[in-house]
PDB file of N, CA and C in Angstrom:
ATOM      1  N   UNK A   1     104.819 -60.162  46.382  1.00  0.00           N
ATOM      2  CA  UNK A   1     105.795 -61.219  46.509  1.00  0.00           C
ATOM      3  C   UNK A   1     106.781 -60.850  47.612  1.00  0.00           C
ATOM      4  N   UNK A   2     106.773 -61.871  48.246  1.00  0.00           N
ATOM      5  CA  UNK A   2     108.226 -61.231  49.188  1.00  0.00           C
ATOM      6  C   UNK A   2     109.696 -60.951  48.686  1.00  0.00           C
ATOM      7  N   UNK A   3     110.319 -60.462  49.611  1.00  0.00           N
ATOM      8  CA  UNK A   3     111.931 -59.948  49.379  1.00  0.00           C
ATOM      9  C   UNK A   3     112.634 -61.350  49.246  1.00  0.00           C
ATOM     10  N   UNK A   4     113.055 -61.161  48.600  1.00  0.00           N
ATOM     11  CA  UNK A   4     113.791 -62.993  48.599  1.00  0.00           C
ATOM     12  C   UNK A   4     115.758 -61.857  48.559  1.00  0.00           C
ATOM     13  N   UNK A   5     116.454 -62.325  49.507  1.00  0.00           N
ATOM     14  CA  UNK A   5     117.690 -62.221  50.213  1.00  0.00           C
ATOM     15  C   UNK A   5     118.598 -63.122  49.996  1.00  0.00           C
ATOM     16  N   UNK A   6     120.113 -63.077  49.669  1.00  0.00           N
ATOM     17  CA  UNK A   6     120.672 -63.701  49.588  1.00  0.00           C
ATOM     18  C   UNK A   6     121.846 -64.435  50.549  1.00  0.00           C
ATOM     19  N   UNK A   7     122.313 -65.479  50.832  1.00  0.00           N
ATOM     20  CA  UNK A   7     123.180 -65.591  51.787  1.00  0.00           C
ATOM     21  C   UNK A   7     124.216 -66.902  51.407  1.00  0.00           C
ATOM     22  N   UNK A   8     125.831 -67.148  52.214  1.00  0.00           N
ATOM     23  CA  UNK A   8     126.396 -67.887  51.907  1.00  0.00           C
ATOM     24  C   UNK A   8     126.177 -69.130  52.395  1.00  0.00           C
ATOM     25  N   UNK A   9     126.128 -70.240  52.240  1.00  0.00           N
ATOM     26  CA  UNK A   9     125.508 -71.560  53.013  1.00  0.00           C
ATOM     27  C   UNK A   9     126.737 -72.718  52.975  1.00  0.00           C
ATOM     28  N   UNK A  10     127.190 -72.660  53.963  1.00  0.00           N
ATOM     29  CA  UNK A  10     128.446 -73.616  54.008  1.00  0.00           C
ATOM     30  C   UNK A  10     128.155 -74.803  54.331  1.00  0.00           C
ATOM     31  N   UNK A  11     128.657 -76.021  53.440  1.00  0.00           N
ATOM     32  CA  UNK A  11     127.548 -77.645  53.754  1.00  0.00           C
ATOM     33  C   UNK A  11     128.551 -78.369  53.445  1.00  0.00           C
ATOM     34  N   UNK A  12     128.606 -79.643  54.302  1.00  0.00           N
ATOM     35  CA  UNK A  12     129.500 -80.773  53.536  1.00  0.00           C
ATOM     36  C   UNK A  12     129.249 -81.042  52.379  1.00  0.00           C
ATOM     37  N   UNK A  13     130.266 -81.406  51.418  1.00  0.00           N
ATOM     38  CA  UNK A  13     130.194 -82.115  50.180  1.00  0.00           C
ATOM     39  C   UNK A  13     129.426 -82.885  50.124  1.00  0.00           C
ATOM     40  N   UNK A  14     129.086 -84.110  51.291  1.00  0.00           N
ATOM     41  CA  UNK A  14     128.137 -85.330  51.306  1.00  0.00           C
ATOM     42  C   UNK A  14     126.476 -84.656  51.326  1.00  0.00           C
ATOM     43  N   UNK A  15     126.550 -84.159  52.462  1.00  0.00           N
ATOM     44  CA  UNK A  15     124.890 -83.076  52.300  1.00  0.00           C
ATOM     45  C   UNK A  15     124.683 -82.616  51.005  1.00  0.00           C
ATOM     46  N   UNK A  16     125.414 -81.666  50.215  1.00  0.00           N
ATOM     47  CA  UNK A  16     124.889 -80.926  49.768  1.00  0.00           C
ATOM     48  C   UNK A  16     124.553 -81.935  48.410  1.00  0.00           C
ATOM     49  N   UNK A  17     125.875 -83.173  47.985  1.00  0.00           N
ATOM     50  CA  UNK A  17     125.441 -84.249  47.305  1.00  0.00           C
ATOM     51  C   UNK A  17     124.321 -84.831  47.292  1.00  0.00           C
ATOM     52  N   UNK A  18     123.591 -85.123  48.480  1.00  0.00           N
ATOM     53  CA  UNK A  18     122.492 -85.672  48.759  1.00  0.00           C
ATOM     54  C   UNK A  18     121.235 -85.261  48.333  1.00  0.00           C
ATOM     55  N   UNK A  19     121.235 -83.737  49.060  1.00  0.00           N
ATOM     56  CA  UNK A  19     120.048 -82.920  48.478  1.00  0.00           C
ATOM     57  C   UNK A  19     120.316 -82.673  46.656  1.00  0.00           C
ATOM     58  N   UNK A  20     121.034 -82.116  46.287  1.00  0.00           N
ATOM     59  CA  UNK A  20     121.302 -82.181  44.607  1.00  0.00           C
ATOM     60  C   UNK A  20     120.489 -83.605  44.263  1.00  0.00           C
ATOM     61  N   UNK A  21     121.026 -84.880  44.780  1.00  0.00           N
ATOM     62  CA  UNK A  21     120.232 -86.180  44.007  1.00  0.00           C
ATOM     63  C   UNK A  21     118.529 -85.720  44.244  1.00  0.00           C
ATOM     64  N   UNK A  22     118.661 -85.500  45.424  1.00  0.00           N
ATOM     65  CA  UNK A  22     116.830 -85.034  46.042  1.00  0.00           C
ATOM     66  C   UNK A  22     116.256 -84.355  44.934  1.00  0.00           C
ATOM     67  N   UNK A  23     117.290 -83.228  44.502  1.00  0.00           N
ATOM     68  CA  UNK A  23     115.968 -82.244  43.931  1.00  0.00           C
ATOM     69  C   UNK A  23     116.372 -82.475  42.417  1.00  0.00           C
ATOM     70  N   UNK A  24     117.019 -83.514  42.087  1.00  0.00           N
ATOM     71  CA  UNK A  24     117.226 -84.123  40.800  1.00  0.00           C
ATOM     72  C   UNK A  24     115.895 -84.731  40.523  1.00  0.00           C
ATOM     73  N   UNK A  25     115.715 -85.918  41.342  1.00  0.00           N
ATOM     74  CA  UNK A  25     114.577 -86.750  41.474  1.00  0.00           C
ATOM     75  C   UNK A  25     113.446 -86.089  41.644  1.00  0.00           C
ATOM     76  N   UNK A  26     113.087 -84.710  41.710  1.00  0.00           N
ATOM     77  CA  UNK A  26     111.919 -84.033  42.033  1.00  0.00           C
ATOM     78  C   UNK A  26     112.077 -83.064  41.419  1.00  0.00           C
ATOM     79  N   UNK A  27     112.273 -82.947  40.486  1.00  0.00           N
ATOM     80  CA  UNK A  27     112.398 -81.999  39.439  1.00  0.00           C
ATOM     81  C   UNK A  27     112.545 -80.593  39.579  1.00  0.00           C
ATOM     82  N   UNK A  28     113.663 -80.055  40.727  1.00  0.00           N
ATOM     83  CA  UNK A  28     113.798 -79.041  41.724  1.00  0.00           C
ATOM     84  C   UNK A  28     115.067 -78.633  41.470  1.00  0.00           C
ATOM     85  N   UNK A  29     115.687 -77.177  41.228  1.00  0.00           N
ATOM     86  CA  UNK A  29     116.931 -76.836  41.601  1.00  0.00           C
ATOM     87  C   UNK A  29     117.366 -77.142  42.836  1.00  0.00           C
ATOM     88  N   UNK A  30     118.617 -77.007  42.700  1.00  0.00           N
ATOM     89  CA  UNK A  30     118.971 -77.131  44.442  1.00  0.00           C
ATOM     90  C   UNK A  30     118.991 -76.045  45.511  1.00  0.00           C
ATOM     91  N   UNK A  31     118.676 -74.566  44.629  1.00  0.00           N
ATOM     92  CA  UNK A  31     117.818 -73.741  45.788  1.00  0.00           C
ATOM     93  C   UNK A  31     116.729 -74.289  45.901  1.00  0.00           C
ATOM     94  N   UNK A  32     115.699 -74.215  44.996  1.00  0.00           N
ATOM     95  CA  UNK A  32     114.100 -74.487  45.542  1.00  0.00           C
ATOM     96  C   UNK A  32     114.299 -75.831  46.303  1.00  0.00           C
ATOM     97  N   UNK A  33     115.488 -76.981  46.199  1.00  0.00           N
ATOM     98  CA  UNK A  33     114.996 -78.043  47.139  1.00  0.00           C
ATOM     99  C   UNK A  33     115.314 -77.793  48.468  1.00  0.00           C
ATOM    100  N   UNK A  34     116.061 -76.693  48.439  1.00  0.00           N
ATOM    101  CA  UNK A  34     116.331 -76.527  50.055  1.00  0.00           C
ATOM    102  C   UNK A  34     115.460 -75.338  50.550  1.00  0.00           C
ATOM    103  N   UNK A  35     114.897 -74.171  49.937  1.00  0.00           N
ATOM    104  CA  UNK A  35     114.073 -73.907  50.388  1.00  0.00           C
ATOM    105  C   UNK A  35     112.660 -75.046  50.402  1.00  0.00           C
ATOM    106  N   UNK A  36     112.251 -75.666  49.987  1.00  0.00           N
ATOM    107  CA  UNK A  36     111.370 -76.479  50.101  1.00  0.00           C
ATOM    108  C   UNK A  36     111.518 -77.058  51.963  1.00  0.00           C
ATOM    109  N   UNK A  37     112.766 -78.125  51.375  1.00  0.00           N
ATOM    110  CA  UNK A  37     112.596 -78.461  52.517  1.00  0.00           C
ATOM    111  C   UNK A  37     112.960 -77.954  53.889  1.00  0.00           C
ATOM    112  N   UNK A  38     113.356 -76.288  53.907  1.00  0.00           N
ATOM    113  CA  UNK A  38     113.521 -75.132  55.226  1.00  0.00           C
ATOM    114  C   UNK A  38     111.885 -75.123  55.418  1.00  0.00           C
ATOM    115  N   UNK A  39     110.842 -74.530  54.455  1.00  0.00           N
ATOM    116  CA  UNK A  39     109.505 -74.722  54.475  1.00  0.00           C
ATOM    117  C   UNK A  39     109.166 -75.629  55.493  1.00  0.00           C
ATOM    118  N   UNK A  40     108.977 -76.648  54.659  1.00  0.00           N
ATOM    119  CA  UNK A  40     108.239 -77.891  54.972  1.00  0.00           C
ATOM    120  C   UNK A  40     109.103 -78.348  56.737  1.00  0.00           C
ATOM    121  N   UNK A  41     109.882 -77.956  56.916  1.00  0.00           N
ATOM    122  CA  UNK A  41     110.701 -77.859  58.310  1.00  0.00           C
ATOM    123  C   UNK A  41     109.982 -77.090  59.590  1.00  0.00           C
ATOM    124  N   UNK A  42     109.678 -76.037  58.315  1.00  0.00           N
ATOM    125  CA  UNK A  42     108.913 -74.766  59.632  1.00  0.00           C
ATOM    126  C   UNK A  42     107.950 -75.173  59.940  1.00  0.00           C
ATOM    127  N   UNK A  43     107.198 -75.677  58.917  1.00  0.00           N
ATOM    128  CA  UNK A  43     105.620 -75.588  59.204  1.00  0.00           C
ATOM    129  C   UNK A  43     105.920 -76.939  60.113  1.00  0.00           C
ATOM    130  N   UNK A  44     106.094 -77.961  59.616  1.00  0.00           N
ATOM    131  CA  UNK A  44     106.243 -79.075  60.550  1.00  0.00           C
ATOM    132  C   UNK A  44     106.284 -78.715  61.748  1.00  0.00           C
ATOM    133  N   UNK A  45     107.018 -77.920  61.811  1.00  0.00           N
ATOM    134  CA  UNK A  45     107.546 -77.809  63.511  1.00  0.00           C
ATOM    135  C   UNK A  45     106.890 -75.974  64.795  1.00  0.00           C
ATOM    136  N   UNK A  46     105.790 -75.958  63.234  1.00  0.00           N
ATOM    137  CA  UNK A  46     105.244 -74.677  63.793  1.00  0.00           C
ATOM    138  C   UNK A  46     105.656 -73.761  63.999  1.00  0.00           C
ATOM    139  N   UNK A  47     106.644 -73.435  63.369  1.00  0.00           N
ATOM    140  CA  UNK A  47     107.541 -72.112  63.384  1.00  0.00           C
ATOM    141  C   UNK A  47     106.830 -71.202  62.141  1.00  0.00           C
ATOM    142  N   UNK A  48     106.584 -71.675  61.028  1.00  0.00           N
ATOM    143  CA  UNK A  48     106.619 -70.887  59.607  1.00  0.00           C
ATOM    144  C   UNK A  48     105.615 -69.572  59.558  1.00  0.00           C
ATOM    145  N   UNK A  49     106.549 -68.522  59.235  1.00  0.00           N
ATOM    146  CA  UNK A  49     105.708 -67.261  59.314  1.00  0.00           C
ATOM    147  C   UNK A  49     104.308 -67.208  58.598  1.00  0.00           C
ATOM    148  N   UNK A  50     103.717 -66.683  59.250  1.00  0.00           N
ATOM    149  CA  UNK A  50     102.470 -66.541  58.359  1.00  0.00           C
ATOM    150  C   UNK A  50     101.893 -65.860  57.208  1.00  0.00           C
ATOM    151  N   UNK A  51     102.766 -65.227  56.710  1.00  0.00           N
ATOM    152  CA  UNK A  51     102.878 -65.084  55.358  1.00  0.00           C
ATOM    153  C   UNK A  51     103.685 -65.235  54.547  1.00  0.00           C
ATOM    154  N   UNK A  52     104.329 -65.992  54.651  1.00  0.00           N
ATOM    155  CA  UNK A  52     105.128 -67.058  54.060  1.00  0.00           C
ATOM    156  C   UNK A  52     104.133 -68.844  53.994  1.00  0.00           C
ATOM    157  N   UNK A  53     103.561 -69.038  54.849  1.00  0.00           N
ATOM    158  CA  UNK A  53     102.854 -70.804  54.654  1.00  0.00           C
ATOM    159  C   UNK A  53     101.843 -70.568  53.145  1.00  0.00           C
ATOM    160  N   UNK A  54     102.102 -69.478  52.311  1.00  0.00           N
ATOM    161  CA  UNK A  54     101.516 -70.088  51.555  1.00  0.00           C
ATOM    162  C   UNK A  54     101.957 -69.151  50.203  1.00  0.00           C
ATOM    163  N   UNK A  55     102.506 -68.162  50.384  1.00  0.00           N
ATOM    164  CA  UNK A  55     103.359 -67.238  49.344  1.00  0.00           C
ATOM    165  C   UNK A  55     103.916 -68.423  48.703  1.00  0.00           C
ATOM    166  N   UNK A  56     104.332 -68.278  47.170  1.00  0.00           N
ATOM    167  CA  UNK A  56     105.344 -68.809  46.144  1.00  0.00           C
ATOM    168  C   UNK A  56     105.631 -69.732  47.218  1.00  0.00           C
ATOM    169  N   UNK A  57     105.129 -70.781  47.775  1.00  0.00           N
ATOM    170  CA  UNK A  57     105.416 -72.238  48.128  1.00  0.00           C
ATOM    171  C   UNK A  57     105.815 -72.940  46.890  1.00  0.00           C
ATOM    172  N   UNK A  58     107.192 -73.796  46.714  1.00  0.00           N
ATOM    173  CA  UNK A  58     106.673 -74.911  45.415  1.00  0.00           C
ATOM    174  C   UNK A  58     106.158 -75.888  46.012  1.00  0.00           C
ATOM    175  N   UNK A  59     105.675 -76.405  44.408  1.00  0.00           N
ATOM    176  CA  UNK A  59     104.435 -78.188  45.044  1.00  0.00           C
ATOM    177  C   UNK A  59     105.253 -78.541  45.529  1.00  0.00           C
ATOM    178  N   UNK A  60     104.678 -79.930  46.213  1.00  0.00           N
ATOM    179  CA  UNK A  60     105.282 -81.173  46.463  1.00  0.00           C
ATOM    180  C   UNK A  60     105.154 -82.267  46.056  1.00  0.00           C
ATOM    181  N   UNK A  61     104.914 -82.144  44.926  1.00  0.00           N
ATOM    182  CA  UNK A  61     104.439 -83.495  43.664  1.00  0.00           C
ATOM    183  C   UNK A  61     105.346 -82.204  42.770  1.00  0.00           C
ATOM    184  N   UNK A  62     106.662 -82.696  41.997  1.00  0.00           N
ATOM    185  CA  UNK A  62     107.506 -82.459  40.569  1.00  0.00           C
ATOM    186  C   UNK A  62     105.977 -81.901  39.565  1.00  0.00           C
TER     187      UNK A  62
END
Protein backbone atom coordinates (compact mmCIF):
# COMPACT_ATOMS: atom_id res chain seq x y z
CA UNK A 1 0.00 0.00 0.00
CA UNK A 2 1.39 3.32 -0.39
CA UNK A 3 2.48 6.04 2.22
CA UNK A 4 -0.55 8.08 2.44
CA UNK A 5 0.88 11.82 3.97
CA UNK A 6 -0.77 14.38 5.45
CA UNK A 7 -1.22 18.08 4.57
CA UNK A 8 -3.15 21.44 5.31
CA UNK A 9 -5.60 22.38 2.37
CA UNK A 10 -6.86 25.88 2.47
CA UNK A 11 -10.35 26.24 0.28
CA UNK A 12 -13.13 28.66 0.14
CA UNK A 13 -16.11 27.95 2.19
CA UNK A 14 -18.13 27.81 -1.23
CA UNK A 15 -15.62 24.98 -2.76
CA UNK A 16 -15.20 23.07 -0.08
CA UNK A 17 -19.34 23.29 0.38
CA UNK A 18 -19.67 22.05 -2.96
CA UNK A 19 -17.46 19.09 -2.94
CA UNK A 20 -18.98 17.96 0.74
CA UNK A 21 -22.63 18.00 -1.31
CA UNK A 22 -20.47 15.90 -4.13
CA UNK A 23 -19.27 13.31 -1.94
CA UNK A 24 -22.58 13.33 0.04
CA UNK A 25 -24.35 12.31 -3.15
CA UNK A 26 -21.70 9.61 -3.84
CA UNK A 27 -21.43 8.09 -0.88
CA UNK A 28 -17.74 9.48 -0.26
CA UNK A 29 -16.04 11.30 2.66
CA UNK A 30 -14.78 14.47 1.80
CA UNK A 31 -11.18 13.18 1.77
CA UNK A 32 -11.85 10.26 -0.57
CA UNK A 33 -13.98 12.85 -2.75
CA UNK A 34 -11.15 14.94 -3.24
CA UNK A 35 -8.71 12.48 -3.59
CA UNK A 36 -10.96 10.91 -6.14
CA UNK A 37 -11.33 13.71 -7.96
CA UNK A 38 -7.08 14.81 -7.72
CA UNK A 39 -7.05 11.05 -9.37
CA UNK A 40 -9.40 11.22 -11.88
CA UNK A 41 -7.61 14.88 -12.68
CA UNK A 42 -4.26 13.15 -13.20
CA UNK A 43 -5.10 10.51 -15.21
CA UNK A 44 -7.30 12.74 -17.34
CA UNK A 45 -4.65 14.89 -18.00
CA UNK A 46 -1.82 12.22 -18.10
CA UNK A 47 0.05 13.11 -15.32
CA UNK A 48 -0.96 10.11 -12.75
CA UNK A 49 1.93 8.13 -11.43
CA UNK A 50 2.10 4.81 -12.34
CA UNK A 51 1.67 3.20 -9.42
CA UNK A 52 -0.75 4.98 -8.14
CA UNK A 53 -3.50 4.55 -11.57
CA UNK A 54 -4.56 1.71 -9.93
CA UNK A 55 -3.43 1.24 -6.07
CA UNK A 56 -6.54 1.73 -3.48
CA UNK A 57 -8.33 3.81 -6.34
CA UNK A 58 -12.08 4.29 -5.00
CA UNK A 59 -14.97 3.27 -7.55
CA UNK A 60 -16.72 5.56 -9.38
CA UNK A 61 -20.17 4.18 -9.04
CA UNK A 62 -21.07 4.82 -4.70
Amino acid sequence: MAERKSFLLRIDRDTLDAVQRWANDDLRSLNGQIEFLLRRALQSNGRAPKAASHNNEPDESP
